[in-house]
N, C-alpha and C. Protein backbone atom coordinates (compact mmCIF):
# COMPACT_ATOMS: atom_id res chain seq x y z
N UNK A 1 95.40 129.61 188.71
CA UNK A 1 94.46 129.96 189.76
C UNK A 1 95.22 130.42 190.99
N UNK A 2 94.97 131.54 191.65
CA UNK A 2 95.11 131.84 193.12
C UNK A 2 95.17 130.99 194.26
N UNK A 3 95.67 130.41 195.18
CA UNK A 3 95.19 130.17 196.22
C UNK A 3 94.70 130.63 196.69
N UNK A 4 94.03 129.92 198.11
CA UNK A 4 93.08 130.77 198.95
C UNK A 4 94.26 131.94 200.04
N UNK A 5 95.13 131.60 199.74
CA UNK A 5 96.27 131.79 200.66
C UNK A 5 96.81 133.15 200.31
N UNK A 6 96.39 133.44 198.81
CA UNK A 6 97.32 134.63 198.39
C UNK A 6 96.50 136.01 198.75
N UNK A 7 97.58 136.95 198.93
CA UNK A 7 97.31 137.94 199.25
C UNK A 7 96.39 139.23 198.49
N UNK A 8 96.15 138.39 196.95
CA UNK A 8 95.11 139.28 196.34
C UNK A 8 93.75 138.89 196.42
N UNK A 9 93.92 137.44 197.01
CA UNK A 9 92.21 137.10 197.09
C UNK A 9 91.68 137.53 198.90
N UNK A 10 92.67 138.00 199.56
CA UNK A 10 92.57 137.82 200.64
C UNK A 10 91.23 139.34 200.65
N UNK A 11 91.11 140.64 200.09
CA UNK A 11 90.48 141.15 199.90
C UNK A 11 88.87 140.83 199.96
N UNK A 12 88.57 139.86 199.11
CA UNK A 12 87.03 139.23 198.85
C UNK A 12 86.83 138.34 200.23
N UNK A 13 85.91 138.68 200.12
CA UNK A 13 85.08 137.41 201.30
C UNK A 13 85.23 136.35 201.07
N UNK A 14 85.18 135.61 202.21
CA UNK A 14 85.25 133.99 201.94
C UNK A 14 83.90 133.46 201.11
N UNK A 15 82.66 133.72 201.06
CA UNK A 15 81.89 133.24 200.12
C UNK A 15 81.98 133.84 198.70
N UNK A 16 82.40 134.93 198.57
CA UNK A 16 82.79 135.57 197.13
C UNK A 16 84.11 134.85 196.48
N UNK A 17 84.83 134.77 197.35
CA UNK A 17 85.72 133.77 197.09
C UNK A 17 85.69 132.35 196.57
N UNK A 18 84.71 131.87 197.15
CA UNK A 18 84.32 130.70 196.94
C UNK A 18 83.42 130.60 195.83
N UNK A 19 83.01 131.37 195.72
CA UNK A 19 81.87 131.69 193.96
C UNK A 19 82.67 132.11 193.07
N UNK A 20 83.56 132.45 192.67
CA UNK A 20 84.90 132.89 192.05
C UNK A 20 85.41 131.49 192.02
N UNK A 21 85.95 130.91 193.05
CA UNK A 21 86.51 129.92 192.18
C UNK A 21 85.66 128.54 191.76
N UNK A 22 84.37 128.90 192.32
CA UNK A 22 83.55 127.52 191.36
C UNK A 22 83.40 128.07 190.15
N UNK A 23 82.94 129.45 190.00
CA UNK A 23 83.04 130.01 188.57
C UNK A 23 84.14 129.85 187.12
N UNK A 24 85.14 129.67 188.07
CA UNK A 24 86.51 129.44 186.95
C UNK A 24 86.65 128.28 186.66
N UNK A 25 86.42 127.72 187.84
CA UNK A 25 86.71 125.82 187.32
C UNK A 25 85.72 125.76 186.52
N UNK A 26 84.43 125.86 186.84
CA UNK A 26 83.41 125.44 185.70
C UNK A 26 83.43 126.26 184.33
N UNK A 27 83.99 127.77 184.19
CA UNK A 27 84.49 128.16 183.49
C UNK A 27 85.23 127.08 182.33
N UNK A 28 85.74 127.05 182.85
CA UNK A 28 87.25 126.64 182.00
C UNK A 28 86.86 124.70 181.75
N UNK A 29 85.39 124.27 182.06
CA UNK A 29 85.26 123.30 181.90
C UNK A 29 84.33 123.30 180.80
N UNK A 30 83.26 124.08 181.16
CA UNK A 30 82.71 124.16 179.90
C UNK A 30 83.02 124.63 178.61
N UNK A 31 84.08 125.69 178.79
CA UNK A 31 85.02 125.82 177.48
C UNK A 31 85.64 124.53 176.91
N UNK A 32 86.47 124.32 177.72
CA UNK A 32 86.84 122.96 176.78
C UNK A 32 85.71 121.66 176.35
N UNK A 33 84.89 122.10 176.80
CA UNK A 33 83.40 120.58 176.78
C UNK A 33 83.01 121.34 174.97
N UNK A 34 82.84 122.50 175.29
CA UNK A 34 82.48 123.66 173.84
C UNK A 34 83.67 122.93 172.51
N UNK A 35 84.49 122.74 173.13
CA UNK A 35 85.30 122.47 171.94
C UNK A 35 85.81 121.23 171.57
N UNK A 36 85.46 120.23 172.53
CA UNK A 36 85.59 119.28 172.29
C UNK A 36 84.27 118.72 171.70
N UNK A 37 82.98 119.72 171.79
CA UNK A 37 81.91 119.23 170.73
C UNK A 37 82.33 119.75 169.37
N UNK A 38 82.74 121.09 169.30
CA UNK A 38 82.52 121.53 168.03
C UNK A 38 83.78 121.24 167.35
N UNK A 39 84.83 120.78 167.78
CA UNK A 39 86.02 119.94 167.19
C UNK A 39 86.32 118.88 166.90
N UNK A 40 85.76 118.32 167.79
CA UNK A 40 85.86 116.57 167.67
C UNK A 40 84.09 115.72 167.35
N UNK A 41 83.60 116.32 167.89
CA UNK A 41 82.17 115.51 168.44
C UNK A 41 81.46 115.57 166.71
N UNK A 42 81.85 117.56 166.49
CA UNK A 42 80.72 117.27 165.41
C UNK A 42 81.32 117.35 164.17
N UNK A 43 82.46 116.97 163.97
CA UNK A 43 83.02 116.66 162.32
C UNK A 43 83.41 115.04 162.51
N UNK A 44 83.01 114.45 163.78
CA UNK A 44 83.06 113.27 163.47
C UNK A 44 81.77 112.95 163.16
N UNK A 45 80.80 113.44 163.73
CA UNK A 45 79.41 112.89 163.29
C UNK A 45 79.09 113.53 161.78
N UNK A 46 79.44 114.48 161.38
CA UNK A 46 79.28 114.80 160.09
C UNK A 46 80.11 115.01 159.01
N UNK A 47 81.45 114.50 159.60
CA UNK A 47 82.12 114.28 158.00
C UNK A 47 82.87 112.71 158.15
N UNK A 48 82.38 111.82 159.68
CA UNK A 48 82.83 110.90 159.41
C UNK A 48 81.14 109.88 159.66
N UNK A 49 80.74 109.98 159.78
CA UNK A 49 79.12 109.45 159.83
C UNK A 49 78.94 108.87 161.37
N UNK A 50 79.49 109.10 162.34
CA UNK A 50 79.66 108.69 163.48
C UNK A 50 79.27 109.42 164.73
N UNK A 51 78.23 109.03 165.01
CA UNK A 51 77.53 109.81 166.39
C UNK A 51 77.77 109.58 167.33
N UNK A 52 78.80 108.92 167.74
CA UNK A 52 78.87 107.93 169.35
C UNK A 52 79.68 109.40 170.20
N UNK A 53 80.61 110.62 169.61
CA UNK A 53 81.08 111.43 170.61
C UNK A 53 80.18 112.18 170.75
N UNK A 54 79.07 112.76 169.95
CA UNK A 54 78.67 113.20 169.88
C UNK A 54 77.03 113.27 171.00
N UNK A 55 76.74 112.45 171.01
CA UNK A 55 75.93 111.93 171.87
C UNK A 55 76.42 111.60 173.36
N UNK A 56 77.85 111.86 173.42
CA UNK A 56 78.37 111.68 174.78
C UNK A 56 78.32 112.96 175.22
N UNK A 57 79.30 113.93 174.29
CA UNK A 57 79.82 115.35 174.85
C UNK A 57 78.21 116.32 174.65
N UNK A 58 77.62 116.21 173.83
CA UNK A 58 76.55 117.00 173.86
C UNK A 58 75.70 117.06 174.61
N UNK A 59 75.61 116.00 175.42
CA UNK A 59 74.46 116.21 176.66
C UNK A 59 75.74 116.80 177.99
N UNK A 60 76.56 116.33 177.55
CA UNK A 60 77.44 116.54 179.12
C UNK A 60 77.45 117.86 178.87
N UNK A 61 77.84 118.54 178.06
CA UNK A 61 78.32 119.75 177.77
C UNK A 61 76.86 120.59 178.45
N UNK A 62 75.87 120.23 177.97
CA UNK A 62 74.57 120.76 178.12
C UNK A 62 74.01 121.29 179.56
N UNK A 63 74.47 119.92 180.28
CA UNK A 63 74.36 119.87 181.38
C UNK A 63 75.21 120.27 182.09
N UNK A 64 76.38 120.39 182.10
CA UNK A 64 77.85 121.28 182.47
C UNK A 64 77.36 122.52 181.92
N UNK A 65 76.38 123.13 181.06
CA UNK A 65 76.56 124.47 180.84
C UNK A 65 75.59 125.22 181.84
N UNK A 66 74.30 124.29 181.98
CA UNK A 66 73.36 124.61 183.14
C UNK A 66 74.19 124.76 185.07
N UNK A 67 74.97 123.87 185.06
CA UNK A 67 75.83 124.51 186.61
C UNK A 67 76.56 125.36 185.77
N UNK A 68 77.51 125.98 185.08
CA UNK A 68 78.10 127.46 184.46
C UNK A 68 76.82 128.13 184.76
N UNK A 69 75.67 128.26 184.32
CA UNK A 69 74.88 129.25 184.67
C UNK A 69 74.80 129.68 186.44
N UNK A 70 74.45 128.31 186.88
CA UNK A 70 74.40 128.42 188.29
C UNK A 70 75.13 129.43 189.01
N UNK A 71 76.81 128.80 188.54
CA UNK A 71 77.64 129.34 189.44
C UNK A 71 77.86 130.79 188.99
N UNK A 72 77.48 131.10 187.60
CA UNK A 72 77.68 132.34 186.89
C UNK A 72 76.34 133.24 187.81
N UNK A 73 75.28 132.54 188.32
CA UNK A 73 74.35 133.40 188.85
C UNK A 73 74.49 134.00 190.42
N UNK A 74 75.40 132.80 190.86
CA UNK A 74 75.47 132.65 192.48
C UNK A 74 76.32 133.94 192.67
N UNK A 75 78.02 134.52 191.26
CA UNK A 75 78.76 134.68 191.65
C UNK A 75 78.44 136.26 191.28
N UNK A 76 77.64 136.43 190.54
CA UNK A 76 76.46 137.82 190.12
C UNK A 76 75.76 138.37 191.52
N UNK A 77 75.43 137.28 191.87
CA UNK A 77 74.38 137.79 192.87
C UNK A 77 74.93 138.56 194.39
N UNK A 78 76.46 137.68 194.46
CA UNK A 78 77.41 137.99 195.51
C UNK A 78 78.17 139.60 195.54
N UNK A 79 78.36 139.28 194.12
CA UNK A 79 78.91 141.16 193.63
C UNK A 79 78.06 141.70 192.99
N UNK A 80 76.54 141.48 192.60
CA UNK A 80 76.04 142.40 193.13
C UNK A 80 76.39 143.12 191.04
N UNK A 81 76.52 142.53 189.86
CA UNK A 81 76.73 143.09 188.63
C UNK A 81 75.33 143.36 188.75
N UNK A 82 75.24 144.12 186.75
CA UNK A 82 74.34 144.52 186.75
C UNK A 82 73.99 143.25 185.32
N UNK A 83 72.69 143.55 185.55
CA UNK A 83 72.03 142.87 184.45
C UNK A 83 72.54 142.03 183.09
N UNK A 84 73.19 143.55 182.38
CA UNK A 84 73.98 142.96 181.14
C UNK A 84 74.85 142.17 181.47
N UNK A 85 75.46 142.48 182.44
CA UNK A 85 77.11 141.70 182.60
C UNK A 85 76.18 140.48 183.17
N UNK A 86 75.58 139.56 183.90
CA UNK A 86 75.16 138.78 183.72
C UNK A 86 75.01 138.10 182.66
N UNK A 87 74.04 139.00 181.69
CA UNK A 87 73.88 138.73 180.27
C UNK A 87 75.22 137.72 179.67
N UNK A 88 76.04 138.79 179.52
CA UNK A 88 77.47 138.33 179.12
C UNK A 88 78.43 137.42 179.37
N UNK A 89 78.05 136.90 180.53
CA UNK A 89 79.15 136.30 180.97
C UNK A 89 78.30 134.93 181.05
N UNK A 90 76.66 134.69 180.75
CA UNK A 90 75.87 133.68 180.64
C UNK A 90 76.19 133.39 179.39
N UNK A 91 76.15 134.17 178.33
CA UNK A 91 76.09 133.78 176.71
C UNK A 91 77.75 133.73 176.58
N UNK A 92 78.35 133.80 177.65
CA UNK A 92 80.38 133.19 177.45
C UNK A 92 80.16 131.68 177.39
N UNK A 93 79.70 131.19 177.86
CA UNK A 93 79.65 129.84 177.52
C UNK A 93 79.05 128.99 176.62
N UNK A 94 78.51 129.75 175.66
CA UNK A 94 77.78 129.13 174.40
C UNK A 94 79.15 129.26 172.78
N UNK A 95 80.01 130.18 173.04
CA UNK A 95 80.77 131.05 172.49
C UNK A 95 82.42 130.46 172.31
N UNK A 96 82.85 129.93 170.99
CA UNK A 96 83.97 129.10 171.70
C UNK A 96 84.71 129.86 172.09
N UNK A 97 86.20 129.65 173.36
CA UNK A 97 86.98 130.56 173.61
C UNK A 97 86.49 131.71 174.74
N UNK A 98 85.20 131.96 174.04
CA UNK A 98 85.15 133.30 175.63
C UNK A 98 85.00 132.86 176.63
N UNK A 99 84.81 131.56 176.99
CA UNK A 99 84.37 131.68 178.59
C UNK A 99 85.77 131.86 179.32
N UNK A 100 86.86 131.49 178.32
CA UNK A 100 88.25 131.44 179.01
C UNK A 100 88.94 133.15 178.85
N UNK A 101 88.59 133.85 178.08
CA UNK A 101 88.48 135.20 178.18
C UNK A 101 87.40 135.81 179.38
N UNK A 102 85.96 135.35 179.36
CA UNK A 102 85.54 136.08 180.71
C UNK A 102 85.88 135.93 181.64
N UNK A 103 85.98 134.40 181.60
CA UNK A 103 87.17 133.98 183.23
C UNK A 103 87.75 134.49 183.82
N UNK A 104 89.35 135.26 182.82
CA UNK A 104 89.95 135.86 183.11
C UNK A 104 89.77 137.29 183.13
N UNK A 105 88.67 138.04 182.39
CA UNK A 105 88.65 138.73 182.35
C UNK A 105 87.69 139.24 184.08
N UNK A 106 87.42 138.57 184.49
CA UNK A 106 86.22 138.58 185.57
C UNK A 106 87.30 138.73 186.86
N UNK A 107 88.02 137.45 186.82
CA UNK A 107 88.90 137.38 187.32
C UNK A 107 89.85 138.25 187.96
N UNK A 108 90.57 138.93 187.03
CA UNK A 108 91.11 140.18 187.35
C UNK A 108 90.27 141.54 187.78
N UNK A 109 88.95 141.68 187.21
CA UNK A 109 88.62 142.94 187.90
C UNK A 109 87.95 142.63 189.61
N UNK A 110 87.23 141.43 190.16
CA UNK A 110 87.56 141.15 191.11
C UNK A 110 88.20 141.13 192.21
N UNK A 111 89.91 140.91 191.43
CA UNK A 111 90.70 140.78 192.60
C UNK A 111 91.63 142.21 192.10
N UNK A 112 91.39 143.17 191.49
CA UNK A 112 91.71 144.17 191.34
C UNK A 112 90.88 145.31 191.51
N UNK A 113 90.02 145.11 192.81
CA UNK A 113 89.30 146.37 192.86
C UNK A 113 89.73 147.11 193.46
């Protein structure tokens, strides 16, 4: 991650800025919440008969994916995308792996305009 300090974020506004990086942290949280259901949570509940992770990470995840939307909407609304790319970068977090590809991929065109 950038600091606030560096000279490529210095470009964006301080509230675009600040929606950018709630976007990545929660990014990169709900990715790993994604895979720690579909890796751990649900081959323990179904190939070891055991629901207890499963019932932990699946609501968290759920609910960690609803603020990803949030901040995915706040940080849309600031720059101003269009529709699809909303689209896209909402259904990154259902998807294992992409949200850490849109992240970055978001990421860089941002601070590379």
């Amino acid at each position: 991650m950038t600091s606030p300090a560096d000279p490529a974020t210095a470009q964006l506004a301080p509230a675009t800025r600040s929606a950018l990086t709630r976007y990545r942290v929660i990014a990169y949280i709900v990715g790993v919440m994604l895979l720690l259901l579909l890796f751990v949570a649900m081959p323990l509940k179904y190939l070891g008969d055991n629901s207890a992770a499963m019932n932990i990470i699946g609501p968290a995840h759920g609910w960690l994916y609803v603020v990803y939307l949030l901040a995915t909407f706040d940080l849309f609304r600031r720059v101003q995308w269009t529709l699809p790319r909303l689209a896209l970068m909402a259904v990154a977090g259902t998807i294992p792996f992409l949200s850490f590809y849109a992240e970055r991929k978001t990421t860089h065109e941002l601070l590379n305009r």
